[in-house]
C-alpha atoms as a PDB file:
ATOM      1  CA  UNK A   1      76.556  31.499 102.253  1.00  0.00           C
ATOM      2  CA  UNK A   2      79.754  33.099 102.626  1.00  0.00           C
ATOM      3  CA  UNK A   3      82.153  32.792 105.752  1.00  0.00           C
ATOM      4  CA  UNK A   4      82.767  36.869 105.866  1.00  0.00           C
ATOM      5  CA  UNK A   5      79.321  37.805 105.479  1.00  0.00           C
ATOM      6  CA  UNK A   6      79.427  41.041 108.115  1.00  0.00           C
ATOM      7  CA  UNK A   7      75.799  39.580 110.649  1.00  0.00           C
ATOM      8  CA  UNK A   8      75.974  42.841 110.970  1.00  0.00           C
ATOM      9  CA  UNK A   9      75.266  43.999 107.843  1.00  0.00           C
ATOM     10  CA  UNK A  10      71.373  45.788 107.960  1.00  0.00           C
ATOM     11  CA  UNK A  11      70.577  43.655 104.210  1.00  0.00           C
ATOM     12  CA  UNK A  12      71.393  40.826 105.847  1.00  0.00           C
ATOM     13  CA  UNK A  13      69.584  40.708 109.113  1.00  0.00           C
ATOM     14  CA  UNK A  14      66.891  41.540 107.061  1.00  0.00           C
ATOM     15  CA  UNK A  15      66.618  38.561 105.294  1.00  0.00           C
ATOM     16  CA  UNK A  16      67.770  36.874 107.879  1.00  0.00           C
ATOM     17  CA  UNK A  17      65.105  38.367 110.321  1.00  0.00           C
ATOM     18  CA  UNK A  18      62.516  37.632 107.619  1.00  0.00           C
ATOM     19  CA  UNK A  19      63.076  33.816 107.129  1.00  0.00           C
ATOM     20  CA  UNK A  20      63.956  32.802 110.976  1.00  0.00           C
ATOM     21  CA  UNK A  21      60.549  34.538 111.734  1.00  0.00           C
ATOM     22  CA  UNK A  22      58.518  32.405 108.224  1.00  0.00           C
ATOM     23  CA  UNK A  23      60.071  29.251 110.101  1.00  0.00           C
ATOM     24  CA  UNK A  24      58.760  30.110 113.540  1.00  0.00           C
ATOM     25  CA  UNK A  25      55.256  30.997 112.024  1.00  0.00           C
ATOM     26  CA  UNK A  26      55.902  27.708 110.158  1.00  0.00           C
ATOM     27  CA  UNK A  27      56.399  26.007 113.651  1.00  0.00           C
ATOM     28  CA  UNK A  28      53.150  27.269 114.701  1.00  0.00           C
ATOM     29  CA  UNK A  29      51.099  26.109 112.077  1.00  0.00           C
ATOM     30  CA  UNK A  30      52.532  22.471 112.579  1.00  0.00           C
ATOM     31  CA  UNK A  31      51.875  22.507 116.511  1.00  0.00           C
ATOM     32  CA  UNK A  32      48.212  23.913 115.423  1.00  0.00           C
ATOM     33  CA  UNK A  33      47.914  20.696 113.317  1.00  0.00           C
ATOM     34  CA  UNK A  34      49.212  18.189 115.662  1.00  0.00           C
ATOM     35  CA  UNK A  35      47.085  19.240 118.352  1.00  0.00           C
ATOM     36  CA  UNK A  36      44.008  18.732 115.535  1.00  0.00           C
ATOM     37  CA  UNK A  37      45.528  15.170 114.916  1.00  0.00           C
ATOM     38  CA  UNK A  38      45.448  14.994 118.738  1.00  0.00           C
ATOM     39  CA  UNK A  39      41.599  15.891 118.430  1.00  0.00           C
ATOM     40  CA  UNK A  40      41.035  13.757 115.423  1.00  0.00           C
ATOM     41  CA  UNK A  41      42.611  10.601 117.230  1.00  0.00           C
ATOM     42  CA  UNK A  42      41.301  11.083 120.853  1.00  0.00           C
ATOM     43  CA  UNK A  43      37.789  10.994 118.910  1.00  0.00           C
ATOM     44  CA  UNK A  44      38.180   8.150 116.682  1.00  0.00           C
ATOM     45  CA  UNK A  45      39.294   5.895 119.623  1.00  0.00           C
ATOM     46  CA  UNK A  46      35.837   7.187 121.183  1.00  0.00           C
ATOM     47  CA  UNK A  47      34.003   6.065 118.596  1.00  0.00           C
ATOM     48  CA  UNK A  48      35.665   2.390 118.589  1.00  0.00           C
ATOM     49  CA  UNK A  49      34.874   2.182 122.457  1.00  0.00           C
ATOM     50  CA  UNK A  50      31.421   3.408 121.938  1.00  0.00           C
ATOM     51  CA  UNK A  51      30.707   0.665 118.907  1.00  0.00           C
ATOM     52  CA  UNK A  52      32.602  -1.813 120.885  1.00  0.00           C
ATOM     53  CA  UNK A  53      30.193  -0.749 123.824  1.00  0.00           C
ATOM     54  CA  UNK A  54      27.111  -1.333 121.400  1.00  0.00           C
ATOM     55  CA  UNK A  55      27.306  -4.812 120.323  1.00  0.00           C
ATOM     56  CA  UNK A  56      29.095  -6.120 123.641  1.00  0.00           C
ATOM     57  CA  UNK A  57      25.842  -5.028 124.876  1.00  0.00           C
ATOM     58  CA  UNK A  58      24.097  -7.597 122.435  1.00  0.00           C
ATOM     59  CA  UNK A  59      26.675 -10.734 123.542  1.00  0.00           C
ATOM     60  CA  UNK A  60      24.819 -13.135 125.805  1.00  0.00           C
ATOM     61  CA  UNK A  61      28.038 -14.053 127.097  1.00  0.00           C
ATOM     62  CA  UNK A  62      28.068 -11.089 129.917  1.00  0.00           C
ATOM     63  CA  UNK A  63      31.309 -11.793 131.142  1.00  0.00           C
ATOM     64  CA  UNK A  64      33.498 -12.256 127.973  1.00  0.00           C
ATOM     65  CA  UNK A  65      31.710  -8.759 127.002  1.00  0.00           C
ATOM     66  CA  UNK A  66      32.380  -6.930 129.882  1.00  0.00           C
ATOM     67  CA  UNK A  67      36.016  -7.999 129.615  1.00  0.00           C
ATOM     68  CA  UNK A  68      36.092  -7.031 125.496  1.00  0.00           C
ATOM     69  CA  UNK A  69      34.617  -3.473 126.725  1.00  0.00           C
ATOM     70  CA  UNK A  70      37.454  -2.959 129.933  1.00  0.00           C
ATOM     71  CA  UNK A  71      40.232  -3.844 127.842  1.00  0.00           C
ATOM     72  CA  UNK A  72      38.714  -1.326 124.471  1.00  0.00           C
ATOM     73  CA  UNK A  73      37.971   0.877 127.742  1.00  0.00           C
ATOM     74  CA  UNK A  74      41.885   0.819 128.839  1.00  0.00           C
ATOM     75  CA  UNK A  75      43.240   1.112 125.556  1.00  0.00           C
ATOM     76  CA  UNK A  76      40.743   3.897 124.633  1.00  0.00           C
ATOM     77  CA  UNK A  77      42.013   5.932 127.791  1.00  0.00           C
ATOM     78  CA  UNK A  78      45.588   5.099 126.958  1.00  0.00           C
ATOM     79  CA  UNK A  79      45.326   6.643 123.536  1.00  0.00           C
ATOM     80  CA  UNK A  80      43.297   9.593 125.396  1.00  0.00           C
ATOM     81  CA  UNK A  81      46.009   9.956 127.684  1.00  0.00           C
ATOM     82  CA  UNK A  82      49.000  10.058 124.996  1.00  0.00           C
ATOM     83  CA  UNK A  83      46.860  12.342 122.514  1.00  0.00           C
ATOM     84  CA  UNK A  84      46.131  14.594 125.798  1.00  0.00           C
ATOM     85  CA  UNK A  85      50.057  14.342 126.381  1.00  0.00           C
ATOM     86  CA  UNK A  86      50.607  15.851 122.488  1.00  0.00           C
ATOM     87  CA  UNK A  87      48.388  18.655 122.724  1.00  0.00           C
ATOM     88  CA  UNK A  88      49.724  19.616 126.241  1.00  0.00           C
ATOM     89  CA  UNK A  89      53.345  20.582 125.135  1.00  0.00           C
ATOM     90  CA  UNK A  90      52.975  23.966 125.328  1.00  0.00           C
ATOM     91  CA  UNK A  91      55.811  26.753 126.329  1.00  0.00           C
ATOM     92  CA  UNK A  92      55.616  27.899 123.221  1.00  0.00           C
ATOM     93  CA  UNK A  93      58.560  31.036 122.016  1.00  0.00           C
ATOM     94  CA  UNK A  94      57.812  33.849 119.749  1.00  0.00           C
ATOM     95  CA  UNK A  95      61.165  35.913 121.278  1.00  0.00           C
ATOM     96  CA  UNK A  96      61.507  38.864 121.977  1.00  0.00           C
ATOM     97  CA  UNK A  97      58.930  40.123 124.345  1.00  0.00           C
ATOM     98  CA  UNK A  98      57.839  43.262 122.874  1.00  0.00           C
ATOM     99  CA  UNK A  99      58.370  45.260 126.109  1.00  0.00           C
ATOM    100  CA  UNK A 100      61.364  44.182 127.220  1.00  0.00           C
ATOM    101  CA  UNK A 101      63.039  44.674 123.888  1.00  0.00           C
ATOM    102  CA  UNK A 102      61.534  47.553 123.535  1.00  0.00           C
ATOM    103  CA  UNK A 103      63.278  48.792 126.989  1.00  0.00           C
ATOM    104  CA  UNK A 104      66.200  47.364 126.831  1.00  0.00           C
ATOM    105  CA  UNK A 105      67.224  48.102 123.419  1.00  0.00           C
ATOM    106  CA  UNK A 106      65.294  51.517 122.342  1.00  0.00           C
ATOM    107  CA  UNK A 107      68.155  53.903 122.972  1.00  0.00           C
ATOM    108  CA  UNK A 108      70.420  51.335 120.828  1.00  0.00           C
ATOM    109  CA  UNK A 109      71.911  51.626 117.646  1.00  0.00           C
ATOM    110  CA  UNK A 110      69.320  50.024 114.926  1.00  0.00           C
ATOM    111  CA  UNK A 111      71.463  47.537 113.656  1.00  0.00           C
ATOM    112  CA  UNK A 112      72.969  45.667 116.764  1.00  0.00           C
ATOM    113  CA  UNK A 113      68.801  45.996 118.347  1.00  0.00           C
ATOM    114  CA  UNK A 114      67.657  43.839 114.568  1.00  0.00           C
ATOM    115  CA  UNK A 115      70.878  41.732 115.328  1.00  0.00           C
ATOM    116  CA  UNK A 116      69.850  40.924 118.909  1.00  0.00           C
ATOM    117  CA  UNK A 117      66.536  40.277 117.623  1.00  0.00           C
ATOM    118  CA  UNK A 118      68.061  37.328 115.127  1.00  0.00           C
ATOM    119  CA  UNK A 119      69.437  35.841 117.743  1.00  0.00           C
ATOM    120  CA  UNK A 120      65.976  35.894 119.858  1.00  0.00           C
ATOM    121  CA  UNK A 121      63.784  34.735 117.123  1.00  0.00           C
ATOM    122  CA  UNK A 122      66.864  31.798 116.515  1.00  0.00           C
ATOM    123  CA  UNK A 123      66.799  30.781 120.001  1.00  0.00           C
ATOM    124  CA  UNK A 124      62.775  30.620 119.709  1.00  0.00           C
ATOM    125  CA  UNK A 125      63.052  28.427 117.060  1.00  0.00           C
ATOM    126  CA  UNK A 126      65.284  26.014 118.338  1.00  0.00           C
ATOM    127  CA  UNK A 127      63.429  25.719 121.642  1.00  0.00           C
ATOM    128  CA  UNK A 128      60.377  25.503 119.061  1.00  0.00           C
ATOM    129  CA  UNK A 129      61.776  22.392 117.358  1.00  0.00           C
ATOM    130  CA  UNK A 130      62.294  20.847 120.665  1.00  0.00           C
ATOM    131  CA  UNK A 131      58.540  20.739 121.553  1.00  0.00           C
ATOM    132  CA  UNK A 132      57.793  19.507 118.408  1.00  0.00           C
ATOM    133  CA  UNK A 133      59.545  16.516 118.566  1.00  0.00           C
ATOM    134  CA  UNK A 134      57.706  15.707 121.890  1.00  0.00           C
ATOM    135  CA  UNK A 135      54.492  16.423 120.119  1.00  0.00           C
ATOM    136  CA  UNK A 136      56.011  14.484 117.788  1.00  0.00           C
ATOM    137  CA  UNK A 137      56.972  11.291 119.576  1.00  0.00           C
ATOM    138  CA  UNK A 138      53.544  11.495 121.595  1.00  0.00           C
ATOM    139  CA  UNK A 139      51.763  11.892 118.339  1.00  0.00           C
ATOM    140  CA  UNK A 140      53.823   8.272 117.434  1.00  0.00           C
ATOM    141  CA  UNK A 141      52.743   6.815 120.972  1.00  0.00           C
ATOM    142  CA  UNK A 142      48.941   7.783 120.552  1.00  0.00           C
ATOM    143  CA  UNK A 143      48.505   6.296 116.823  1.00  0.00           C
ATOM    144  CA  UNK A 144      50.267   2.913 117.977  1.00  0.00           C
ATOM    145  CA  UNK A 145      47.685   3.078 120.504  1.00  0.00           C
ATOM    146  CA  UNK A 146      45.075   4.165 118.451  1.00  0.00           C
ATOM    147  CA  UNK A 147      46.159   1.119 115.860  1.00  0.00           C
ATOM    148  CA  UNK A 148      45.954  -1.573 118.876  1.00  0.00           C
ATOM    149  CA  UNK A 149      42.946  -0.280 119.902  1.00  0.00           C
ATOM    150  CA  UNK A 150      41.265  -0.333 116.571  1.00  0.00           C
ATOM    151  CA  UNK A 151      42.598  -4.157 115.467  1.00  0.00           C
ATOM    152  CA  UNK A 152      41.104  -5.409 119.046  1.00  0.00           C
ATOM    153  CA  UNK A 153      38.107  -3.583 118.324  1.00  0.00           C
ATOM    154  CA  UNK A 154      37.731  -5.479 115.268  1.00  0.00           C
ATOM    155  CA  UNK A 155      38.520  -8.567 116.374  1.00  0.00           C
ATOM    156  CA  UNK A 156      36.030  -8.286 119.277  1.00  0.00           C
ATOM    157  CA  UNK A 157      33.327  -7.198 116.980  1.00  0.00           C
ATOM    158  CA  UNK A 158      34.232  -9.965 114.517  1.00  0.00           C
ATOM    159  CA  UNK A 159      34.019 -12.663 117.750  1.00  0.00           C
ATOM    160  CA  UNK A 160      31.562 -10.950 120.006  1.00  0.00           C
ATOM    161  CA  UNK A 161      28.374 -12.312 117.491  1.00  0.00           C
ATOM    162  CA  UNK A 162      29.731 -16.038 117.627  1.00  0.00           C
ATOM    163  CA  UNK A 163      30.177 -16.114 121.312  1.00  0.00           C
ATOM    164  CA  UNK A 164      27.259 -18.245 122.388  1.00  0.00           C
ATOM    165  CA  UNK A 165      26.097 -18.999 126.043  1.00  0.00           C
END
C-alpha cells in the first residue's frame, strides 16, 4: 500500500471497512472453536477419570486405588479448571455500538462517520487478538494437563491389574 493513500478516500474505507470487519468475524469463529476444544477436552479428561474410576474399583489393593483415583481426580479437575479458564475469556468487541454511533455521528459527513467506524472495528480487533491469545495460552495449559492426565491414566490402568494384596 501506498504512503499517500487519502484514509479518507470513500473507495478506500470501503475496502478497508470490508476486510477489518471479515477479520473480526474471522476472530469469532476461532473463539467459537476454542471454546468447542474447551468442551472436547474438559470431556475427554472425564472419561479418563471415569475409566480410571472403573477398574480402580476392581484393584484389591484399596489403598493404592484410592490414591490412583485422587491423583486422576486432581488432575482431571485441573484440566477442568484450565479448559473452564479458556472458554471464560469473554469481553468480546464488535465496535461500534449501533446506537451510539448512530447518535453521535448521524448528522456527520458520510465519509469521516465510515472513517470513524475503521478505526472502531480496528480497535475491536486488536482487543480481539488479545483474548485470543489468553484462550490461547489456556488452551496450551489445559492440553498439557489433559496429556499428564491421560499418560497417568494409562500407566495406572496398565499397573492397577498387577497390584496384588
Amino acid at each position: 500500500m501506498s504512503g499517500d493513500t487519502d484514509v479518507r478516500d470513500p473507495a478506500f474505507l470501503d475496502v478497508m471497512l470490508a476486510v477489518v470487519t471479515d477479520q473480526v468475524r474471522q476472530q469469532r469463529t476461532t473463539s467459537d472453536q476454542l471454546n468447542s476444544r474447551a468442551t472436547a477436552i474438559a470431556a475427554t479428561a472425564g472419561a479418563s477419570l471415569a475409566l480410571l474410576a472403573a477398574v480402580a474399583r476392581q484393584t484389591p489393593q484399596h489403598a493404592v486405588s484410592t490414591w490412583a483415583v485422587s491423583i486422576g481426580a486432581a488432575l482431571f479437575f485441573a484440566v477442568l479448571t484450565s479448559s473452564y479458564l479458556l472458554w471464560r475469556v469473554r469481553g468480546w468487541h464488535m465496535d461500534p455500538k449501533p446506537d451510539a454511533f448512530w447518535e453521535h455521528y448521524r448528522g456527520v459527513e458520510p465519509t469521516v462517520a465510515k472513517h470513524q467506524l475503521v478505526l472502531n472495528v480496528l480497535a475491536a480487533h486488536k482487543a480481539n487478538d488479545e483474548n485470543l491469545d489468553r484462550k490461547l495460552r489456556w488452551l496450551r495449559v489445559a492440553v498439557t494437563v489433559l496429556l499428564a492426565q491421560l499418560l497417568f491414566t494409562t500407566a495406572a490402568l496398565i499397573a492397577l491389574p498387577h497390584i496384588i494384596e
